[in-house]
PDB file of N, CA and C in Angstrom:
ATOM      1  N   UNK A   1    -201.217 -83.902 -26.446  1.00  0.00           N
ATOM      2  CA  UNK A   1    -202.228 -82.982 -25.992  1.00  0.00           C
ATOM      3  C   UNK A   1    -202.128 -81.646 -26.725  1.00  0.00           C
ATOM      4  N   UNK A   2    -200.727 -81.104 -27.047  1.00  0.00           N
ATOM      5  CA  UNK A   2    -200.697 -79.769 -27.544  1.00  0.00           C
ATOM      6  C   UNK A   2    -201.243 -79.781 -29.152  1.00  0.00           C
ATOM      7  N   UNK A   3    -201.211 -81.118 -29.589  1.00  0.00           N
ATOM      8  CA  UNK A   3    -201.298 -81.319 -31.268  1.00  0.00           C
ATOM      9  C   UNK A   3    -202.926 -81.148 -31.305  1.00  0.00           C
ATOM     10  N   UNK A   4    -203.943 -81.960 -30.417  1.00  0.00           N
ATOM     11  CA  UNK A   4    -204.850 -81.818 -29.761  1.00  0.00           C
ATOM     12  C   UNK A   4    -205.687 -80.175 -29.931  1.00  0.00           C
ATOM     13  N   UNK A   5    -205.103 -79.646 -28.889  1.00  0.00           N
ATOM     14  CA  UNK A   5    -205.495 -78.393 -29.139  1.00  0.00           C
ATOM     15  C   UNK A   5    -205.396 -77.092 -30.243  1.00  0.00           C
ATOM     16  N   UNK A   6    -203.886 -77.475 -30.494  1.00  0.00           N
ATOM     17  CA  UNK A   6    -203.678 -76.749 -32.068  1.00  0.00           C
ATOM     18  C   UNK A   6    -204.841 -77.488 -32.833  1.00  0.00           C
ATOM     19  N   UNK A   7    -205.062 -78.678 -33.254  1.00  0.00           N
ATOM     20  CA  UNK A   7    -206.189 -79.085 -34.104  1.00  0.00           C
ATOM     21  C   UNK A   7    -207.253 -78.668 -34.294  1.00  0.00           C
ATOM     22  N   UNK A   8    -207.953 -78.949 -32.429  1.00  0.00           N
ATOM     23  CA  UNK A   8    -209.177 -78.204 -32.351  1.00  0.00           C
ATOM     24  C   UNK A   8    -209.326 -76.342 -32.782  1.00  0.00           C
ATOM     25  N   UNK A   9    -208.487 -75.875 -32.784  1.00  0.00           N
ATOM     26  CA  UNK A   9    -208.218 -74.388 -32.660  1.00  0.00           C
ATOM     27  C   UNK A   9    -208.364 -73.927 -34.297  1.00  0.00           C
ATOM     28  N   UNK A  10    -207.672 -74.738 -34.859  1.00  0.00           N
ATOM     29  CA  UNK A  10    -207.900 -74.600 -36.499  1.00  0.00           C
ATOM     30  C   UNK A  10    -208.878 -74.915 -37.082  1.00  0.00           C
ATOM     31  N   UNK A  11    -209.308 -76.354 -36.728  1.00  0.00           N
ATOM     32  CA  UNK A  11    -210.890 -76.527 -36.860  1.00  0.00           C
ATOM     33  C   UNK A  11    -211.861 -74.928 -36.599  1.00  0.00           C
ATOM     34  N   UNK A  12    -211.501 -75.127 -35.350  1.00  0.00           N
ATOM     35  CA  UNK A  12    -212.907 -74.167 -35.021  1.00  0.00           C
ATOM     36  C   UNK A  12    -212.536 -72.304 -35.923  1.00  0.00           C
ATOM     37  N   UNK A  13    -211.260 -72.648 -36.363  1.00  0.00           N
ATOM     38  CA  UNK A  13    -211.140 -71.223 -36.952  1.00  0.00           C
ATOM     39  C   UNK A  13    -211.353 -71.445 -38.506  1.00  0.00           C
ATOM     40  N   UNK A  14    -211.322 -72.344 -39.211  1.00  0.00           N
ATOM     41  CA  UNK A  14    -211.924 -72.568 -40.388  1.00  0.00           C
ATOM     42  C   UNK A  14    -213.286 -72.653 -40.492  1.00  0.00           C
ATOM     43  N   UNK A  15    -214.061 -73.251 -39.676  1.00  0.00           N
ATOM     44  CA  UNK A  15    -215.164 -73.099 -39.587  1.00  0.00           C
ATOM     45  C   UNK A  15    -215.994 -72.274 -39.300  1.00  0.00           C
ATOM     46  N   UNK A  16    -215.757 -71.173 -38.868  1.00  0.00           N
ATOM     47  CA  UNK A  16    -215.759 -70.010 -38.523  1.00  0.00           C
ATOM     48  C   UNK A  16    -215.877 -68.726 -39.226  1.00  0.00           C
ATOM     49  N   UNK A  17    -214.581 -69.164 -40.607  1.00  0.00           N
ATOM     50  CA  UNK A  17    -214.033 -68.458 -41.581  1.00  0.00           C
ATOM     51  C   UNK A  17    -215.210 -68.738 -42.959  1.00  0.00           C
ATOM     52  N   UNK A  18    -215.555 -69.982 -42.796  1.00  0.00           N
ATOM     53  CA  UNK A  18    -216.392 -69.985 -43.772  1.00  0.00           C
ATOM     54  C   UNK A  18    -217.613 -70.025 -43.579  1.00  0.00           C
ATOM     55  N   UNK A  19    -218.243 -69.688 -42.323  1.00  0.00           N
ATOM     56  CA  UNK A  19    -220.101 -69.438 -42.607  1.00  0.00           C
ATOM     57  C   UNK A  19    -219.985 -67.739 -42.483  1.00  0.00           C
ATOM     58  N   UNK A  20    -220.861 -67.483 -42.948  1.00  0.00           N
ATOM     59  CA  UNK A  20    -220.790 -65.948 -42.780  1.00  0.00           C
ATOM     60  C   UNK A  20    -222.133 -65.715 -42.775  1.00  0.00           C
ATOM     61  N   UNK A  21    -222.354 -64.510 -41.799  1.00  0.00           N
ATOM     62  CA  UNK A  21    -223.238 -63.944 -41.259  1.00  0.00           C
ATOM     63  C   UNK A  21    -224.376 -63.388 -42.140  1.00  0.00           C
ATOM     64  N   UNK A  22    -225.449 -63.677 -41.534  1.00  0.00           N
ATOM     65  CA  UNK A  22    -227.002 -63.181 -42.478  1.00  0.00           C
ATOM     66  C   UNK A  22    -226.959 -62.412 -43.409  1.00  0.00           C
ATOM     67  N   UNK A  23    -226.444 -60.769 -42.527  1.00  0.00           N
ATOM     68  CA  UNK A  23    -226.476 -59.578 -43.210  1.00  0.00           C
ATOM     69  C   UNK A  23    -225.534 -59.757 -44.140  1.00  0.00           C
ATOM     70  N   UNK A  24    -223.725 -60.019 -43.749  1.00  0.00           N
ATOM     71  CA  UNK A  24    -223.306 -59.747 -44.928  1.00  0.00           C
ATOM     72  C   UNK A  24    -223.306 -60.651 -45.940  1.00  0.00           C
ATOM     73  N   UNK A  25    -224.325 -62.401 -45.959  1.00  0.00           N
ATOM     74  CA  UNK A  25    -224.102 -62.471 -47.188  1.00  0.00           C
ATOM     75  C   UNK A  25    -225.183 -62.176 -48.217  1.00  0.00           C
ATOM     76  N   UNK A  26    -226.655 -61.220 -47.276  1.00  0.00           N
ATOM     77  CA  UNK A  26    -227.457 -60.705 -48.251  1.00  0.00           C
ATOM     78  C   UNK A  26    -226.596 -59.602 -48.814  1.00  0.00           C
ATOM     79  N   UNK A  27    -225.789 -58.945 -48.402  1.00  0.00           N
ATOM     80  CA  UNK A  27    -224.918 -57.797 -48.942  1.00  0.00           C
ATOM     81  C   UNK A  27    -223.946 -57.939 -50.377  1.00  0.00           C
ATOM     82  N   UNK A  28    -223.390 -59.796 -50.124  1.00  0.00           N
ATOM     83  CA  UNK A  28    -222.836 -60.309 -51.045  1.00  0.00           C
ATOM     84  C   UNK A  28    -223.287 -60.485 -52.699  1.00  0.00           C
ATOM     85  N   UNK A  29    -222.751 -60.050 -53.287  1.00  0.00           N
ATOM     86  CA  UNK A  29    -223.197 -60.555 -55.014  1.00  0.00           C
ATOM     87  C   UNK A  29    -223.504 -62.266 -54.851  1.00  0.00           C
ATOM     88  N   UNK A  30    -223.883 -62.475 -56.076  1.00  0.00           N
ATOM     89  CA  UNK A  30    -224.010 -64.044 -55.785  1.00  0.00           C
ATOM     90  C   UNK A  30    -223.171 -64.852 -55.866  1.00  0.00           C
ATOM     91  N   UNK A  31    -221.961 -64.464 -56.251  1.00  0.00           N
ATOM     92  CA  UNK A  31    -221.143 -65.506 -56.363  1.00  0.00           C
ATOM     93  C   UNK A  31    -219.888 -65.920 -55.458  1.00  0.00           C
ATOM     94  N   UNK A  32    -219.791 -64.203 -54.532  1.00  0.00           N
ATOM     95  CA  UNK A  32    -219.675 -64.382 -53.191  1.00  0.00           C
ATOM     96  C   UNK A  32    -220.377 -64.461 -51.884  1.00  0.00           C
ATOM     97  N   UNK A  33    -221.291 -65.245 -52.641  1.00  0.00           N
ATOM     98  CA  UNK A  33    -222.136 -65.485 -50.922  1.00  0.00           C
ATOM     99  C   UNK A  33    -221.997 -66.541 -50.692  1.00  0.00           C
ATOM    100  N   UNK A  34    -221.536 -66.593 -49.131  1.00  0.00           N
ATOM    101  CA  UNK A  34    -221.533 -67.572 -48.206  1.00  0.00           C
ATOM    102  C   UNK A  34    -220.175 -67.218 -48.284  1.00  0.00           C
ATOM    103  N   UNK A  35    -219.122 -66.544 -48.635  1.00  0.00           N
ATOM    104  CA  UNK A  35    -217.767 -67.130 -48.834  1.00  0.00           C
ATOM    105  C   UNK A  35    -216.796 -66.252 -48.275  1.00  0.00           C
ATOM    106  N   UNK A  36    -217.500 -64.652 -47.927  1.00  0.00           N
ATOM    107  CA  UNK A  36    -216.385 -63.365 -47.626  1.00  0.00           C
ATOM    108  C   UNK A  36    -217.695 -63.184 -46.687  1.00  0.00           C
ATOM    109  N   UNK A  37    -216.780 -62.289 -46.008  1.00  0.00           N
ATOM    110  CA  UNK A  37    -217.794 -61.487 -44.473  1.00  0.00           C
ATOM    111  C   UNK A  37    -217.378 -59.718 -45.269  1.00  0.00           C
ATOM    112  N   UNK A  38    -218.166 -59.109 -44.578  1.00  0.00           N
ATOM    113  CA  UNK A  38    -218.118 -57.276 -45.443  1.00  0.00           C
ATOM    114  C   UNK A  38    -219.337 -57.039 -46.518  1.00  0.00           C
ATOM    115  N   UNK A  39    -218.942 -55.822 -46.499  1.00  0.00           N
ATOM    116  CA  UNK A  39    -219.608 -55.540 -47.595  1.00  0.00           C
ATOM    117  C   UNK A  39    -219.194 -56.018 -49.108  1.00  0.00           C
ATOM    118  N   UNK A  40    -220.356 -56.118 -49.736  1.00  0.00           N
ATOM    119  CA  UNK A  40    -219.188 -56.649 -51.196  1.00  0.00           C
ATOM    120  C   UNK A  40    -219.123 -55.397 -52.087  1.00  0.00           C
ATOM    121  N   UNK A  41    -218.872 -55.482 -53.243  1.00  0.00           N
ATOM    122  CA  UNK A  41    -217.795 -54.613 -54.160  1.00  0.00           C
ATOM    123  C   UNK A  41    -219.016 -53.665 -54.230  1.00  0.00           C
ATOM    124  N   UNK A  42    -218.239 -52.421 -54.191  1.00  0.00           N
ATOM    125  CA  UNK A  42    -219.502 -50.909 -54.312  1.00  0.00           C
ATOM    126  C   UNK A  42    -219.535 -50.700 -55.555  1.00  0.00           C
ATOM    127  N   UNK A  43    -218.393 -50.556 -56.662  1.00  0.00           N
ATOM    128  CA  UNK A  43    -218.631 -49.988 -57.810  1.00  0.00           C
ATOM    129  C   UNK A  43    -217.865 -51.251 -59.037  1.00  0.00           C
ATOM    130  N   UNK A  44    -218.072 -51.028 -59.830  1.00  0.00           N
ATOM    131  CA  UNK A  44    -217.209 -51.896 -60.965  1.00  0.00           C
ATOM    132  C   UNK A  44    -215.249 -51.726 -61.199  1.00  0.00           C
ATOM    133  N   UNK A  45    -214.870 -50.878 -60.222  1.00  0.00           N
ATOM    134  CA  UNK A  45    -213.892 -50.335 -60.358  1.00  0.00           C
ATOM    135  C   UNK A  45    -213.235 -51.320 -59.411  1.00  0.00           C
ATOM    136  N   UNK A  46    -213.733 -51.883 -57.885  1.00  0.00           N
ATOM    137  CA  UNK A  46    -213.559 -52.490 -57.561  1.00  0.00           C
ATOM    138  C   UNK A  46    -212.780 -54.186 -57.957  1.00  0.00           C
ATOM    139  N   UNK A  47    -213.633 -54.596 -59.127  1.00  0.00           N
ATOM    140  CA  UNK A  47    -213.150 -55.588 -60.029  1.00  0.00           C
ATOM    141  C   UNK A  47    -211.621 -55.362 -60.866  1.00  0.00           C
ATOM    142  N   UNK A  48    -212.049 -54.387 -61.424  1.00  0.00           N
ATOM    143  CA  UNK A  48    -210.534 -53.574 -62.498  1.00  0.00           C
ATOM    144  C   UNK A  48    -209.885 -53.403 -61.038  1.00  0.00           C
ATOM    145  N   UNK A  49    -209.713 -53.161 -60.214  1.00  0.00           N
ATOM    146  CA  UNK A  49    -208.642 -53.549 -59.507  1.00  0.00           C
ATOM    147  C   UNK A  49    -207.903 -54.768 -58.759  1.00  0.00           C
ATOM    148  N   UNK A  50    -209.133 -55.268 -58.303  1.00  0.00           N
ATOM    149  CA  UNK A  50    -208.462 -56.880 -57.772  1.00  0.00           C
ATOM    150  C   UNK A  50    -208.192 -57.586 -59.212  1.00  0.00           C
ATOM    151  N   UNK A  51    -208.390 -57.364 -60.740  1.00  0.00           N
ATOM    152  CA  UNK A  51    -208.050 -57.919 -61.602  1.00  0.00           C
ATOM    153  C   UNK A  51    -206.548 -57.318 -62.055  1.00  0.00           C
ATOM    154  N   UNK A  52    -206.377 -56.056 -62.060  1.00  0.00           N
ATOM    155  CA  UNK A  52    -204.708 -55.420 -62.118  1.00  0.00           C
ATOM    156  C   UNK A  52    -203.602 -56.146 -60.959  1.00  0.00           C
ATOM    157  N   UNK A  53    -204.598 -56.414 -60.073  1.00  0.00           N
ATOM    158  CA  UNK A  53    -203.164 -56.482 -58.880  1.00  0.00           C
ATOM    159  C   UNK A  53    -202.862 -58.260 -58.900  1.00  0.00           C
ATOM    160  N   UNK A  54    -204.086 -58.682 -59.269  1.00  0.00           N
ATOM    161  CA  UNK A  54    -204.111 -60.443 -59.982  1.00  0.00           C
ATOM    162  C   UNK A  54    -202.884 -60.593 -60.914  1.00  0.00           C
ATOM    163  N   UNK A  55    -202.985 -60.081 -62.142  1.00  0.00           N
ATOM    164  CA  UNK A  55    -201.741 -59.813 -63.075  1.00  0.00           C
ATOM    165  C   UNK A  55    -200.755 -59.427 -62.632  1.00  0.00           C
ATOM    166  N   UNK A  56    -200.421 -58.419 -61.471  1.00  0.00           N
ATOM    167  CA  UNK A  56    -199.297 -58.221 -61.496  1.00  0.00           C
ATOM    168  C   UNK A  56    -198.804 -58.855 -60.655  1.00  0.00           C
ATOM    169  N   UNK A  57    -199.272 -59.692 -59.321  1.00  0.00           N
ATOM    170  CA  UNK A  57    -199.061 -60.384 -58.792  1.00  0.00           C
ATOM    171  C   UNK A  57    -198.739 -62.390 -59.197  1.00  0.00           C
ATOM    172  N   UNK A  58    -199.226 -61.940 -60.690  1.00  0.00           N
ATOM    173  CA  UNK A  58    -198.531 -63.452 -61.550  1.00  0.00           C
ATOM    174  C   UNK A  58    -197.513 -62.696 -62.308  1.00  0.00           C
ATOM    175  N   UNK A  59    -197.376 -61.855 -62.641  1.00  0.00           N
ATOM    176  CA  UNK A  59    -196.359 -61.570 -63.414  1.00  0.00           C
ATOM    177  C   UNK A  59    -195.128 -61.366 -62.747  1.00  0.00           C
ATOM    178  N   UNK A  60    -194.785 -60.826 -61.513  1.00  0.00           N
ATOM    179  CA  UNK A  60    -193.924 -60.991 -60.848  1.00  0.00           C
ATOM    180  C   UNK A  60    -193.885 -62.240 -59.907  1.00  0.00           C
ATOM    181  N   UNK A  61    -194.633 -63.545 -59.983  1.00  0.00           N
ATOM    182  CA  UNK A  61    -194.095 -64.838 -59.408  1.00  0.00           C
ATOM    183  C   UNK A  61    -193.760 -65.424 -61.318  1.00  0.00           C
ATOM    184  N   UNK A  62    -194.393 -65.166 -61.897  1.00  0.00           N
ATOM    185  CA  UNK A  62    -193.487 -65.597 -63.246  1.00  0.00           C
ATOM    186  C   UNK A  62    -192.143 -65.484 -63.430  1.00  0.00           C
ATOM    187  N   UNK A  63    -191.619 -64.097 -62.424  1.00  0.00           N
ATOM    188  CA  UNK A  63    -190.212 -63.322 -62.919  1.00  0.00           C
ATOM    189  C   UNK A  63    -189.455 -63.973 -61.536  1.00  0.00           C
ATOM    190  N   UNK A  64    -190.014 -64.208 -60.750  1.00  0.00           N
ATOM    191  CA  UNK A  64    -189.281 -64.535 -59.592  1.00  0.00           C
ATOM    192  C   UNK A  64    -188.886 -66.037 -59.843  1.00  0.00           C
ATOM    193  N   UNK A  65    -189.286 -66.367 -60.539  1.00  0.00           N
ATOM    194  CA  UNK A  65    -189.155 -68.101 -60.339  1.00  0.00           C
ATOM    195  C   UNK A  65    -188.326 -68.204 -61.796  1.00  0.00           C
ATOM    196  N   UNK A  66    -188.616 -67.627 -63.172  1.00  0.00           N
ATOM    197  CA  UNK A  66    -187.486 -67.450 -64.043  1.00  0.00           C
ATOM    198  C   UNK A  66    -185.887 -66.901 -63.335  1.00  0.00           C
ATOM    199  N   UNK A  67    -186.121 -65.690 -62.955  1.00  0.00           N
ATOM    200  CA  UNK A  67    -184.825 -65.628 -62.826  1.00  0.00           C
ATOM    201  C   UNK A  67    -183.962 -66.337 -61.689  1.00  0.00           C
ATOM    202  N   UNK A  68    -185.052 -67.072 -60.921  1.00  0.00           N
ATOM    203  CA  UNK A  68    -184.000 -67.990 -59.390  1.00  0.00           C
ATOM    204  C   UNK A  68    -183.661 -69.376 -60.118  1.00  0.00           C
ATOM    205  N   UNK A  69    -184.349 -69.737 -61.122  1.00  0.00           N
ATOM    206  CA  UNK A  69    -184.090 -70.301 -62.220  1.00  0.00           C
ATOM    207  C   UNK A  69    -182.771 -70.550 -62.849  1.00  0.00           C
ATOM    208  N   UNK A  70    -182.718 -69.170 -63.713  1.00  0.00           N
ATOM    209  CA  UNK A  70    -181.798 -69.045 -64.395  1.00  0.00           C
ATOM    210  C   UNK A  70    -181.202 -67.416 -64.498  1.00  0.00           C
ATOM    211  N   UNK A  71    -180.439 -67.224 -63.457  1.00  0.00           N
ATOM    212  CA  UNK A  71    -180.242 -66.015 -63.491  1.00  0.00           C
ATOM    213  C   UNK A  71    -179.415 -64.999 -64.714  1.00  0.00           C
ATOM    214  N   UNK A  72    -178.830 -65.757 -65.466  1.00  0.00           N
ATOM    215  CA  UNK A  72    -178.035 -65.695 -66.516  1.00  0.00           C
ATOM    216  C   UNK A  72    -177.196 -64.195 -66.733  1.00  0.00           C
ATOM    217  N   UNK A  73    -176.453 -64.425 -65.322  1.00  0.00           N
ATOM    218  CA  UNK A  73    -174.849 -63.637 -64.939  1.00  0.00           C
ATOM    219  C   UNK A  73    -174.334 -64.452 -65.423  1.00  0.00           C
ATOM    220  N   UNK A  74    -173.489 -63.857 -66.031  1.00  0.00           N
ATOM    221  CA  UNK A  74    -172.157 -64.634 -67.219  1.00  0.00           C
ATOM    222  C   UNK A  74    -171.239 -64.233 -66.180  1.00  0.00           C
ATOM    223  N   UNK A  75    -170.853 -63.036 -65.961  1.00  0.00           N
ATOM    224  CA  UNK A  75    -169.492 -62.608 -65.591  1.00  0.00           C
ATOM    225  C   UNK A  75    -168.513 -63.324 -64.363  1.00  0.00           C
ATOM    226  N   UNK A  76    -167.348 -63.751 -64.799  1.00  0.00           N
ATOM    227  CA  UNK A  76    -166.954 -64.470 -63.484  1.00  0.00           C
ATOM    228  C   UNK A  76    -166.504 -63.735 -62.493  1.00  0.00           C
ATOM    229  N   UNK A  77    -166.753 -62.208 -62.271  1.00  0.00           N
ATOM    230  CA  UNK A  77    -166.714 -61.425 -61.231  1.00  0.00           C
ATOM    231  C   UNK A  77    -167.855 -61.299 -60.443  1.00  0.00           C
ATOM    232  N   UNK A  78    -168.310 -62.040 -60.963  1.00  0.00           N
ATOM    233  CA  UNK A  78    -170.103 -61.725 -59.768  1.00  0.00           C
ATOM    234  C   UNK A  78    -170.071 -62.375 -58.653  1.00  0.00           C
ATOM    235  N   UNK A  79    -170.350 -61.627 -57.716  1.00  0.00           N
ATOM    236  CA  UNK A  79    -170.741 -61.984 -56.307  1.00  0.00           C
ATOM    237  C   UNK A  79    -170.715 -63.583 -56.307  1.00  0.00           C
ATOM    238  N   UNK A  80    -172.216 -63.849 -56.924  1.00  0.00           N
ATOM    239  CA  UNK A  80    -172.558 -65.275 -57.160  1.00  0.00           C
ATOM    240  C   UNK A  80    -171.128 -66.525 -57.160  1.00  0.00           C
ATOM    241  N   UNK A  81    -170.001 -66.245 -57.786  1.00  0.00           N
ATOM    242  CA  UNK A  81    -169.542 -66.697 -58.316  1.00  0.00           C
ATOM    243  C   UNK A  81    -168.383 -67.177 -56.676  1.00  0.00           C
ATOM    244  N   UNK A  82    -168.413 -66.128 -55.716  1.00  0.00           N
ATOM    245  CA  UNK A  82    -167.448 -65.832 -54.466  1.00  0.00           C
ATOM    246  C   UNK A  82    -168.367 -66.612 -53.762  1.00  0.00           C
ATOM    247  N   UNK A  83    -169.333 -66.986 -53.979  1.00  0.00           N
ATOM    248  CA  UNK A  83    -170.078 -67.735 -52.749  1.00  0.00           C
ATOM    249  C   UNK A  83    -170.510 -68.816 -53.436  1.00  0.00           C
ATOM    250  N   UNK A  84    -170.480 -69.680 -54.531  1.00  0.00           N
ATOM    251  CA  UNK A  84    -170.592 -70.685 -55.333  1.00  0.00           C
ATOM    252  C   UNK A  84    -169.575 -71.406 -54.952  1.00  0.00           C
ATOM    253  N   UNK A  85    -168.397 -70.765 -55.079  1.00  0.00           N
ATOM    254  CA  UNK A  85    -166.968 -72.027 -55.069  1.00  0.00           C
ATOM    255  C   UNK A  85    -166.781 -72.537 -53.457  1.00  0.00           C
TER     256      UNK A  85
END
């Protein structure tokens, strides 16, 4: 019964999430309509920013996943090394 209701609950909140309302998707550019609720982007500056924080937000899962990778501490005094053995 509880799996039940969690189900229905997600259902009805995805569905929910994706129709969007009259006004804001005449408000929407075209290529976000139907898809975001709000107003859409006021100026072009808007873009240059969700495109900076895009990059830097791959560039640091690039760095996070290299260095958990391969962290490449040599030294056999490192921390790492006291909780390895």
């Amino acid at each position: 019964m509880k799996k039940y209701i969690i189900s229905v609950i997600l259902i009805l909140f995805v569905q929910m999430s994706v129709i969007c309302c009259p006004v804001c998707e005449r408000n929407q550019i075209k290529a976000l309509r139907g898809i975001i609720h709000g107003s859409g982007p006021e100026s072009n500056w808007d873009y240059v920013g969700v495109v900076a924080i895009g990059i830097l937000v791959v560039f640091t899962l690039i760095y996070t996943i290299k260095w958990l990778i391969r962290p490449g501490e040599k030294d056999t005094s490192h921390i790492k090394y006291s909780i390895l053995k």
